[in-house]
PDB file of N, CA and C in Angstrom:
ATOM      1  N   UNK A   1       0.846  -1.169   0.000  1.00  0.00           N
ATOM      2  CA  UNK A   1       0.000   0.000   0.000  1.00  0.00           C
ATOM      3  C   UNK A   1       0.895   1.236   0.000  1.00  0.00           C
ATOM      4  N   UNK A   2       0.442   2.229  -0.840  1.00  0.00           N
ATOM      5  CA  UNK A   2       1.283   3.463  -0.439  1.00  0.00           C
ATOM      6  C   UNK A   2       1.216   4.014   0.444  1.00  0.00           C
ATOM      7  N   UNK A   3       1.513   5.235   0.754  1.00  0.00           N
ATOM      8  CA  UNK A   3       1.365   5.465   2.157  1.00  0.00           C
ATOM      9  C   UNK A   3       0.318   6.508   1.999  1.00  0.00           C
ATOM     10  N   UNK A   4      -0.521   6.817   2.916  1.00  0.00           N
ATOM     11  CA  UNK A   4      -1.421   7.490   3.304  1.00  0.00           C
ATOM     12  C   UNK A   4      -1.154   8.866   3.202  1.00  0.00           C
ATOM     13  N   UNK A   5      -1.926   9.902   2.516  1.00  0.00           N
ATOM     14  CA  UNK A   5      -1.538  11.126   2.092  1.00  0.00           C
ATOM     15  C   UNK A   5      -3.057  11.978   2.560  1.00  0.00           C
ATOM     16  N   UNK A   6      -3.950  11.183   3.050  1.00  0.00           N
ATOM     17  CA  UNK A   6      -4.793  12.145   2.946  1.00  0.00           C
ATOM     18  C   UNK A   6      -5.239  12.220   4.693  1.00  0.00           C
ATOM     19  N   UNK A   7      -4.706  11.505   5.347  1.00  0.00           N
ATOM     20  CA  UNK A   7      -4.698  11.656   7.020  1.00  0.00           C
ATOM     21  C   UNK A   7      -3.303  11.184   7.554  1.00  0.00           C
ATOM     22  N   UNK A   8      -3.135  11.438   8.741  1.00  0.00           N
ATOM     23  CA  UNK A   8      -1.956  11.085   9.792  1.00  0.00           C
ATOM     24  C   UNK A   8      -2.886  10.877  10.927  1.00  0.00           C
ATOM     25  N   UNK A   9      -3.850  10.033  10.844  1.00  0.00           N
ATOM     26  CA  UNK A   9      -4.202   9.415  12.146  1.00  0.00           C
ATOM     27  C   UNK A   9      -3.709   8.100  12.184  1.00  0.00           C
ATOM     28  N   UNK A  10      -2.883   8.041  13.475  1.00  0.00           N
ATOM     29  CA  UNK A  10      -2.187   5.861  12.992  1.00  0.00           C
ATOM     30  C   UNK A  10      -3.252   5.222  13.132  1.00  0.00           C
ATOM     31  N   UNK A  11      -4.657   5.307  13.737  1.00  0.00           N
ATOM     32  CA  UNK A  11      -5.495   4.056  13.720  1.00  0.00           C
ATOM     33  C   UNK A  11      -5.993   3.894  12.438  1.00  0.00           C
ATOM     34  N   UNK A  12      -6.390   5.216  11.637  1.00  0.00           N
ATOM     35  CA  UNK A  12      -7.163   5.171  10.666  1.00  0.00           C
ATOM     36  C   UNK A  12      -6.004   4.346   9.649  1.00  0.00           C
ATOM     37  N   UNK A  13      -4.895   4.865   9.637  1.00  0.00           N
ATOM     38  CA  UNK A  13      -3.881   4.213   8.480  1.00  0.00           C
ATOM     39  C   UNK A  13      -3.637   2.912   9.535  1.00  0.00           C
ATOM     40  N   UNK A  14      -3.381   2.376  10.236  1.00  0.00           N
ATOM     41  CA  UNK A  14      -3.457   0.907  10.628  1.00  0.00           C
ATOM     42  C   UNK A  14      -5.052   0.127   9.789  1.00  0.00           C
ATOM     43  N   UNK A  15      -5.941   0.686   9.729  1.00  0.00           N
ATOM     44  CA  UNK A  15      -7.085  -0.087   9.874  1.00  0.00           C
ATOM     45  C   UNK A  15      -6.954  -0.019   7.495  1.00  0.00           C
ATOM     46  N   UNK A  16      -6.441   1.258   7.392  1.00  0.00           N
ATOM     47  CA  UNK A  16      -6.324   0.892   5.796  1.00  0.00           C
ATOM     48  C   UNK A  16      -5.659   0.132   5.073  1.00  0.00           C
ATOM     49  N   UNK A  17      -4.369   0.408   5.990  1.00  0.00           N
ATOM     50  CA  UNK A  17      -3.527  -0.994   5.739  1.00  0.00           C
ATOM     51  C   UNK A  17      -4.051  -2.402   6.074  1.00  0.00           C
ATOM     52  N   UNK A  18      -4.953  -2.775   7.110  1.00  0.00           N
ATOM     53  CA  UNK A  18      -5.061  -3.985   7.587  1.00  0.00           C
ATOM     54  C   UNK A  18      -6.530  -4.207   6.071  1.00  0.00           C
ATOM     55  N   UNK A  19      -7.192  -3.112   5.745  1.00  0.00           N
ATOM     56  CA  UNK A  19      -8.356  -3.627   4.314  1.00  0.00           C
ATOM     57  C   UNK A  19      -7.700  -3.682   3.954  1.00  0.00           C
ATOM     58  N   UNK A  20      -6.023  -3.036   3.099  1.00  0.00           N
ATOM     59  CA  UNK A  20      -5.737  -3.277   2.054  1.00  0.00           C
ATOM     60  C   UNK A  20      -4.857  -4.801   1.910  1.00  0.00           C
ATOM     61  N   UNK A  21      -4.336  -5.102   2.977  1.00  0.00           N
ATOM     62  CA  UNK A  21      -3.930  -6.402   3.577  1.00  0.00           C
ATOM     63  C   UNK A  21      -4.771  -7.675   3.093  1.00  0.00           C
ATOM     64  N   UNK A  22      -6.492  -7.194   3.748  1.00  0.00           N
ATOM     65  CA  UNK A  22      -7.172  -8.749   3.326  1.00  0.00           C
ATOM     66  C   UNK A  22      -7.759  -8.205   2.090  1.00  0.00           C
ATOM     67  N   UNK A  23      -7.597  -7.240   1.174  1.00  0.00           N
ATOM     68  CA  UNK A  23      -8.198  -7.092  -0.254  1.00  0.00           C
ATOM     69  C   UNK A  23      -6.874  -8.088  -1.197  1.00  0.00           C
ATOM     70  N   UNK A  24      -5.621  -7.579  -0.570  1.00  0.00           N
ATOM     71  CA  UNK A  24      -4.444  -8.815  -1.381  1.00  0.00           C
ATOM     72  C   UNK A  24      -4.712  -9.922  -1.129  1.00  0.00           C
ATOM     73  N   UNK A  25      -5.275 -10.516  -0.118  1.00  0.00           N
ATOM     74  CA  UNK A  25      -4.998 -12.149   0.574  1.00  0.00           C
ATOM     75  C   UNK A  25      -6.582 -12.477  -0.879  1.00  0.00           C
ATOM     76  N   UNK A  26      -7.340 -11.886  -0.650  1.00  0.00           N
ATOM     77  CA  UNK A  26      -8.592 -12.316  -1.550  1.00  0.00           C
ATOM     78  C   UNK A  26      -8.152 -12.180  -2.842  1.00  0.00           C
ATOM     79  N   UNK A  27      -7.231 -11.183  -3.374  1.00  0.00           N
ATOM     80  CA  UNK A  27      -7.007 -11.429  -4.574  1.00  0.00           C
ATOM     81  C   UNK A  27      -6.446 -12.602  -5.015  1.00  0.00           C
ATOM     82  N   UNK A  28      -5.792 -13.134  -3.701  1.00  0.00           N
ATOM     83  CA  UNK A  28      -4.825 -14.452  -4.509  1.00  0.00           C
ATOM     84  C   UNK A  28      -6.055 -15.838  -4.472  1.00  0.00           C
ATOM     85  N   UNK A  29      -6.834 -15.468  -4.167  1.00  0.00           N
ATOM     86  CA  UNK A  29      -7.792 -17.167  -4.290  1.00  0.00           C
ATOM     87  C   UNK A  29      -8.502 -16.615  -5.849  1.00  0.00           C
ATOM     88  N   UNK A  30      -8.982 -17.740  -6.384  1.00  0.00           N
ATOM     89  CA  UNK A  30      -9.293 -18.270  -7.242  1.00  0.00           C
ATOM     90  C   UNK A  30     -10.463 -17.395  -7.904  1.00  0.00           C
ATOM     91  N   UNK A  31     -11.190 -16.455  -9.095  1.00  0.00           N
ATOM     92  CA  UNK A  31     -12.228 -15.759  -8.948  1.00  0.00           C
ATOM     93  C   UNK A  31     -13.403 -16.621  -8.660  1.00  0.00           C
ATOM     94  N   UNK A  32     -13.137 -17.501  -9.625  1.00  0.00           N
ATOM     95  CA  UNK A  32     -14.592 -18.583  -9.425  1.00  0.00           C
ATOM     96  C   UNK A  32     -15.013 -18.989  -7.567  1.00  0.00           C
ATOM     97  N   UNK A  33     -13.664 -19.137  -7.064  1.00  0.00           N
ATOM     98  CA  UNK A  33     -13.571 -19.360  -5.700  1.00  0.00           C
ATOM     99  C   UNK A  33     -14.369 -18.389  -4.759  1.00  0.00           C
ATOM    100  N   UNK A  34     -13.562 -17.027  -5.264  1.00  0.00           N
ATOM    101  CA  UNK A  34     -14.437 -16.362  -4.769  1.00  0.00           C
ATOM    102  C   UNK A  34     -15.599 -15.506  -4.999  1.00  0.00           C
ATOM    103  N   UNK A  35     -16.065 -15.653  -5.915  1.00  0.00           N
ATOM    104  CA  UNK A  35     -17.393 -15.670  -6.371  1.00  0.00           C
ATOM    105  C   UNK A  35     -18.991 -16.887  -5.570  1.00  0.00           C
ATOM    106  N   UNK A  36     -18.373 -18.036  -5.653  1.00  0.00           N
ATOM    107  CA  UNK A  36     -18.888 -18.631  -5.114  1.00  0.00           C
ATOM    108  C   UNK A  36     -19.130 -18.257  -3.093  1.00  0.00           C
ATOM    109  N   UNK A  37     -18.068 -17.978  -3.121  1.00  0.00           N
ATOM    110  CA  UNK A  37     -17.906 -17.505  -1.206  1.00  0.00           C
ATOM    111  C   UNK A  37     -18.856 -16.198  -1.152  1.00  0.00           C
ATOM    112  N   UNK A  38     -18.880 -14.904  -2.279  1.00  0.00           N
ATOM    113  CA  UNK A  38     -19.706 -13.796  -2.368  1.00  0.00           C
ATOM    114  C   UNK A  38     -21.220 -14.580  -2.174  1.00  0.00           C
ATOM    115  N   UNK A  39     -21.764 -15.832  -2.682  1.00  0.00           N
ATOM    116  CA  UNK A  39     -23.177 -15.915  -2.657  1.00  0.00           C
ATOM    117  C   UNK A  39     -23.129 -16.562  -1.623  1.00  0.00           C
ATOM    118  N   UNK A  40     -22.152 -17.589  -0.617  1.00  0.00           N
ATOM    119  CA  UNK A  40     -22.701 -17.890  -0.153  1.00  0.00           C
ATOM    120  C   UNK A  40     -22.783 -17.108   1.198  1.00  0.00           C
ATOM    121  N   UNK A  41     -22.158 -15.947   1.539  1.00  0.00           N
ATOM    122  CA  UNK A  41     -21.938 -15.171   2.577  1.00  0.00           C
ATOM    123  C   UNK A  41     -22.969 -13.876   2.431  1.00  0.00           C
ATOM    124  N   UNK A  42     -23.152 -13.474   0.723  1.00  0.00           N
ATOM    125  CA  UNK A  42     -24.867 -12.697   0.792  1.00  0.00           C
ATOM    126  C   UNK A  42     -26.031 -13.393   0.518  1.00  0.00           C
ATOM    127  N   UNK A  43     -26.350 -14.942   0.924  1.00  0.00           N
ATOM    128  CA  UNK A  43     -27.586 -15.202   0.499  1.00  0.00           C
ATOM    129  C   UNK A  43     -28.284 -14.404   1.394  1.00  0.00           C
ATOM    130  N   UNK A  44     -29.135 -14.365   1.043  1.00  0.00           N
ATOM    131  CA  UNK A  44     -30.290 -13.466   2.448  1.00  0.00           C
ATOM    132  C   UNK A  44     -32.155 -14.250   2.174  1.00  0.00           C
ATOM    133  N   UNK A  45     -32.434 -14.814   3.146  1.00  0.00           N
ATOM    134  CA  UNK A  45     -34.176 -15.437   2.329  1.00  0.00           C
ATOM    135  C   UNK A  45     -34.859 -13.910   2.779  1.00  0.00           C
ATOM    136  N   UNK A  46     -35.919 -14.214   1.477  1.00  0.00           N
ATOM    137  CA  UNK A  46     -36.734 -12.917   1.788  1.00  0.00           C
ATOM    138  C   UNK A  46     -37.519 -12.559   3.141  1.00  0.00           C
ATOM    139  N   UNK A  47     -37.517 -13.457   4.245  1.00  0.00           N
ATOM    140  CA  UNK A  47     -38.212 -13.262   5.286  1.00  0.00           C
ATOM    141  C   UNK A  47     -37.118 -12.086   6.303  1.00  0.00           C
ATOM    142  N   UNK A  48     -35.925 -13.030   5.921  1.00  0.00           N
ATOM    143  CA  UNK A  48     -34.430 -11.953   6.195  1.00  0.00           C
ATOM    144  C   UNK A  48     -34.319 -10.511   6.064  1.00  0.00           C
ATOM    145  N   UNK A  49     -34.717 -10.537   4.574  1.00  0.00           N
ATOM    146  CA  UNK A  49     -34.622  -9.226   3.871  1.00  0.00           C
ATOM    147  C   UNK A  49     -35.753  -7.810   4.612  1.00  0.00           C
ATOM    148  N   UNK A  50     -37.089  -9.017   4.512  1.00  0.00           N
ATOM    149  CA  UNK A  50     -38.531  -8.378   5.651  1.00  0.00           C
ATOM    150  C   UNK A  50     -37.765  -7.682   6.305  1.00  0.00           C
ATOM    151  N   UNK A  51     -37.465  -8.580   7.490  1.00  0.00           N
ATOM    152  CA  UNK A  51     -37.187  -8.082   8.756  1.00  0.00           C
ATOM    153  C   UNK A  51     -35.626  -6.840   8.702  1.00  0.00           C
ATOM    154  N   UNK A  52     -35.177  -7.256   7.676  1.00  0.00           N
ATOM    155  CA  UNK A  52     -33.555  -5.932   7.688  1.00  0.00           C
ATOM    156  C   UNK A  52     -34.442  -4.567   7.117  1.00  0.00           C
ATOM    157  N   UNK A  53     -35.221  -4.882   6.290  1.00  0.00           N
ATOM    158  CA  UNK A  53     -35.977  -3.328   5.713  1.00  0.00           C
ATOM    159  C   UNK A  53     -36.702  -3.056   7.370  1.00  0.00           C
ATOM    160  N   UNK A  54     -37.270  -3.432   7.921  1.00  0.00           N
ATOM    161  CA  UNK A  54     -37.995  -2.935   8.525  1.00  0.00           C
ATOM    162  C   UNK A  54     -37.467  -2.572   9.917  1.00  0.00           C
ATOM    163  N   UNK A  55     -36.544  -3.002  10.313  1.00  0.00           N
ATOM    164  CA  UNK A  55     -35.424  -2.551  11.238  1.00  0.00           C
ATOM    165  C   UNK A  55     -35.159  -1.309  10.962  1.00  0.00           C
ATOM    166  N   UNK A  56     -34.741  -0.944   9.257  1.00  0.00           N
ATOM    167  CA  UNK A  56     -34.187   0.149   9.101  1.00  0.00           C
ATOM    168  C   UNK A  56     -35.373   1.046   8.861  1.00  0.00           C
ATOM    169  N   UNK A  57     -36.593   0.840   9.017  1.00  0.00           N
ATOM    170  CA  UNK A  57     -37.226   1.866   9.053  1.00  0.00           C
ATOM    171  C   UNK A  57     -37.407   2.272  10.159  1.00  0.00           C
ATOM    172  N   UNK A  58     -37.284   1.801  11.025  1.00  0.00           N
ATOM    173  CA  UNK A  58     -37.760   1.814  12.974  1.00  0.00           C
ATOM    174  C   UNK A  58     -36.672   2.573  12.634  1.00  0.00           C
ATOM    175  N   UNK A  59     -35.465   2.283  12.425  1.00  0.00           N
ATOM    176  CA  UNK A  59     -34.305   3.288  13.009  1.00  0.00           C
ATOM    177  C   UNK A  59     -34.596   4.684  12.046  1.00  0.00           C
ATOM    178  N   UNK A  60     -35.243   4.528  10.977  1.00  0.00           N
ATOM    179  CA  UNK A  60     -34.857   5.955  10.181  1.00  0.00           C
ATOM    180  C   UNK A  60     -35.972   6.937  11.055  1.00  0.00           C
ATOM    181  N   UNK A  61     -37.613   6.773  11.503  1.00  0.00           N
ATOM    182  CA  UNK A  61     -38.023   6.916  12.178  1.00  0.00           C
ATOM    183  C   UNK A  61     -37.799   7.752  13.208  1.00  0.00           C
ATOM    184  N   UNK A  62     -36.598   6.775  14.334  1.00  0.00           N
ATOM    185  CA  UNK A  62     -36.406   7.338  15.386  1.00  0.00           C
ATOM    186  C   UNK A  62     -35.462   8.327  15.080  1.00  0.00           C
ATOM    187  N   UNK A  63     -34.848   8.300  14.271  1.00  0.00           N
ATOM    188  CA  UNK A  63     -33.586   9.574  13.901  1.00  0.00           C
ATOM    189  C   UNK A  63     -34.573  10.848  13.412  1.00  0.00           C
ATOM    190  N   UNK A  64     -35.688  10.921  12.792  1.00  0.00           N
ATOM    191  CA  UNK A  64     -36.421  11.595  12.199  1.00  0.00           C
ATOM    192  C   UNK A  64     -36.962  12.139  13.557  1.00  0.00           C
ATOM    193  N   UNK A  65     -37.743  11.374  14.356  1.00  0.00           N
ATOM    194  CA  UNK A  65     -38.006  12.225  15.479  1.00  0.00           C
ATOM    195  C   UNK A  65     -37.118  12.759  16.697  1.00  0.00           C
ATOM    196  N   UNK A  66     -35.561  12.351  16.311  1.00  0.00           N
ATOM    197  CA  UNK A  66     -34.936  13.103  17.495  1.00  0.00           C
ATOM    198  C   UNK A  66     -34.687  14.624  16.793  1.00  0.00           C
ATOM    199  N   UNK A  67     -34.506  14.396  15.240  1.00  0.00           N
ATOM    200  CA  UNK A  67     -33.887  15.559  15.035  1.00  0.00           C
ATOM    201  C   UNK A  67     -35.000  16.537  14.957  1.00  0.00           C
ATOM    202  N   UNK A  68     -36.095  16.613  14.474  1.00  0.00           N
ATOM    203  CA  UNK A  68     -37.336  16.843  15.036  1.00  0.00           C
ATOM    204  C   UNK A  68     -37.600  17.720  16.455  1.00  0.00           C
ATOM    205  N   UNK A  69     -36.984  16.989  17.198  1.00  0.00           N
ATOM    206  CA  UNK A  69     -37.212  17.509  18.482  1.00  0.00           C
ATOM    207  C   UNK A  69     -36.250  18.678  18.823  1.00  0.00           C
ATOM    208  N   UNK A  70     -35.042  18.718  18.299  1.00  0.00           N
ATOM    209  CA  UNK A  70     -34.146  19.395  18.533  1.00  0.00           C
ATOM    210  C   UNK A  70     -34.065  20.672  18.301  1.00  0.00           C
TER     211      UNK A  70
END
């Protein structure tokens, strides 16, 4: 990785180095390999999906009425 030019915070450049770290380790497996690992780590069943939309509406909601209040 090059070096970081657009901050000098060490956690933030530790934590870019450590993505850019496991973006190399994934490049070296196989695409088909990992293609196959992409579906099986986003399947989601639609009852899944239900319940993640509707979580995020409760939360958009409550953000709507704090700022609201403010």
């Amino acid at each position: 990785m090059n070096a970081a030019t657009f901050t000098t915070n060490p956690h933030r450049i530790a934590r870019l180095q450590q993505n850019y770290d496991e973006g190399a380790q994934r490049e070296k497996i196989p695409a088909e390999q990992r293609e196959q690992m992409d579906r099986q780590l986003l399947s989601l069943s639609p009852e899944c999906l239900s319940q993640l939309f509707a979580k995020v509406a409760a939360l958009q909601k409550t953000k709507k009425g704090k700022s609201s209040v403010a």
